[in-house]
Protein backbone atom coordinates (compact mmCIF):
# COMPACT_ATOMS: atom_id res chain seq x y z
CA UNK A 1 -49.10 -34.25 10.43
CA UNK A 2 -51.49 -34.68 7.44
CA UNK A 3 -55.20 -33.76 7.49
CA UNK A 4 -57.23 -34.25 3.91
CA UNK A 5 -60.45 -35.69 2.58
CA UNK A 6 -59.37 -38.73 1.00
CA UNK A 7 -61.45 -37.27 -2.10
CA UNK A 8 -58.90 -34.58 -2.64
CA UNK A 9 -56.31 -37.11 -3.40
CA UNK A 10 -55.38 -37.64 -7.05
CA UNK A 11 -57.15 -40.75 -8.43
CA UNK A 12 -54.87 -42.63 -10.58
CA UNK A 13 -55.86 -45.63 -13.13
CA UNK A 14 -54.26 -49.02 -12.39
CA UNK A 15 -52.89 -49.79 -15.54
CA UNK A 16 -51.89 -53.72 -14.83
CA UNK A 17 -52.34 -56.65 -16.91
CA UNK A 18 -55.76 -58.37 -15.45
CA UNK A 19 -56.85 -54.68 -14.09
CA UNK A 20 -60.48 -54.20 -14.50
CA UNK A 21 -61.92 -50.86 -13.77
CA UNK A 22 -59.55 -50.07 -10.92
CA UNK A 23 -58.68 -46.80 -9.39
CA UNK A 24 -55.89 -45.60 -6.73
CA UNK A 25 -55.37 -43.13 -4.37
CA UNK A 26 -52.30 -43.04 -1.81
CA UNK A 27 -53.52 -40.80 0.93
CA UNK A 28 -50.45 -41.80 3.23
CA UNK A 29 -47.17 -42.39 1.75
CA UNK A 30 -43.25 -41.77 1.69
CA UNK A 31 -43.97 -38.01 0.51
CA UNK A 32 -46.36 -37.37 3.92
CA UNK A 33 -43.00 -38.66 5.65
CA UNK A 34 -44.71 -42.17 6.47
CA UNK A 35 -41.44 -44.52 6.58
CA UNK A 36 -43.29 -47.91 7.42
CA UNK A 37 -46.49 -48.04 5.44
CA UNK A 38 -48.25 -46.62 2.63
CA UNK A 39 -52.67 -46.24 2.61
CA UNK A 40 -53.89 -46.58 -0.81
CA UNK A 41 -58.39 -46.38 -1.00
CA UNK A 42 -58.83 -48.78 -3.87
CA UNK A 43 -62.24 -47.86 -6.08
CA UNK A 44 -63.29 -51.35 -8.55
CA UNK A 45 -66.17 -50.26 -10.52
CA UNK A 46 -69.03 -52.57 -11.01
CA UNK A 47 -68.03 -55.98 -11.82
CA UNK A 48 -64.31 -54.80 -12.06
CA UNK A 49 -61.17 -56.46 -10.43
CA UNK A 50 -58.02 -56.06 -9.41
CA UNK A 51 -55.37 -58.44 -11.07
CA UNK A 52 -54.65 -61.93 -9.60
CA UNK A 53 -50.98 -61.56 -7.98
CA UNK A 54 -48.46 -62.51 -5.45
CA UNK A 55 -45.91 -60.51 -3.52
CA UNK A 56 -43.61 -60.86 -0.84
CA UNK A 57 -45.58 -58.45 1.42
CA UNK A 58 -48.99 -58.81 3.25
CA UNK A 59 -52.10 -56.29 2.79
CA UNK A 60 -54.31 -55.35 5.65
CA UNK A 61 -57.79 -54.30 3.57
CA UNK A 62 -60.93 -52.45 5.09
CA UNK A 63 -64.17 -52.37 2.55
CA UNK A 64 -65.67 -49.21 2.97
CA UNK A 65 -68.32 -49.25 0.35
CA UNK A 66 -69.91 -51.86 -2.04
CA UNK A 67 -69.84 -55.35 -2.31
CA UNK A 68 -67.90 -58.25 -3.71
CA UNK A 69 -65.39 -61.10 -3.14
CA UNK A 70 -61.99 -61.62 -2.21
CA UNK A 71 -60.12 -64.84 -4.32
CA UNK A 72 -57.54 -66.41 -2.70
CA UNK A 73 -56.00 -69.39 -3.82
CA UNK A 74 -58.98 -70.39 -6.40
CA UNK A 75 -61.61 -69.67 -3.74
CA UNK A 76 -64.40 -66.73 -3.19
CA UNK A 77 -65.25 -64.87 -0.29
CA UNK A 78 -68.04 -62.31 -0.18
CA UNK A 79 -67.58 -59.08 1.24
CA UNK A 80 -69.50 -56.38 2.49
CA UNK A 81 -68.80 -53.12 3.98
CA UNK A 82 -66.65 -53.66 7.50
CA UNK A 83 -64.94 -56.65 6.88
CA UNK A 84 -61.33 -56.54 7.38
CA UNK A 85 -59.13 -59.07 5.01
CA UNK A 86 -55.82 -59.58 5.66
CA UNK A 87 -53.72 -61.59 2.85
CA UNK A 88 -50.16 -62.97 3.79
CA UNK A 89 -47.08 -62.56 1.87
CA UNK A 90 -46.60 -65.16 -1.25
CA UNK A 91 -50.84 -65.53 -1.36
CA UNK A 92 -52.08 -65.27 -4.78
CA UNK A 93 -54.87 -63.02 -4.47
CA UNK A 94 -57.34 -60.56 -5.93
CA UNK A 95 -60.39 -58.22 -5.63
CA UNK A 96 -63.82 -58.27 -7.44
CA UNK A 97 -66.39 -55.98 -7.58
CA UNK A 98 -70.03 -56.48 -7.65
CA UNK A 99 -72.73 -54.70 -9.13
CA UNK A 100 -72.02 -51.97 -7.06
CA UNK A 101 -68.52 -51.75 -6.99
CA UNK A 102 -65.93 -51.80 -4.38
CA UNK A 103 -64.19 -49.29 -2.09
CA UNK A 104 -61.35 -50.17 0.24
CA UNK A 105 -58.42 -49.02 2.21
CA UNK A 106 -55.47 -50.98 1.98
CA UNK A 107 -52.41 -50.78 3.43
CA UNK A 108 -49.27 -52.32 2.59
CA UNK A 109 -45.50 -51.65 3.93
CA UNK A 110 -42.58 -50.66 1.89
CA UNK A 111 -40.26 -53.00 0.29
């Protein structure tokens, strides 16, 4: 078993092309033993995003803090702490920030 704030978990910089302001931590993965899924809490700061991609896999996404929107195939959707997104495999997709930023948990299985 693994027990820790996610706080105490190394924040790392995503350093991808279209990456605005975007932060990663993976609390849960291969390391901790988990052989199905990794969780990574995303932080966007204000009016950051993540970069608009595709991937063979699907995300399951919790907001936990902040506001913002979710684009999906040229579209916007608001969010607010306690929605739940899910985005299938081969969906273009990305995450925006608002004034506030953006704090999520998203988990995604291995390839």
């Amino acid at each position: 078993m693994k027990h820790v704030h996610y706080s105490d978990v190394v924040k790392e910089p995503v350093e991808l092309e279209g990456a605005e302001g975007v932060s990663v931590r993976w609390v849960i993965n291969e390391a901790d033993g988990a052989k199905n899924f990794a969780m990574r809490v995303f932080d966007v700061e204000a009016n950051g995003r993540t970069p608009y991609h595709d991937h063979d896999w699907e995300h399951e996404v919790f907001i936990l803090s902040g506001s913002g929107a979710v684009c999906s195939e040229g579209q916007d959707t608001s969010l607010v702490p306690g929605d739940v997104v899910f985005v299938p495999g081969g969906e273009k997709h990305n995450f925006k920030a608002g004034s506030e930023g953006l704090r999520f948990i998203c988990l995604v299985p291995y390839q």
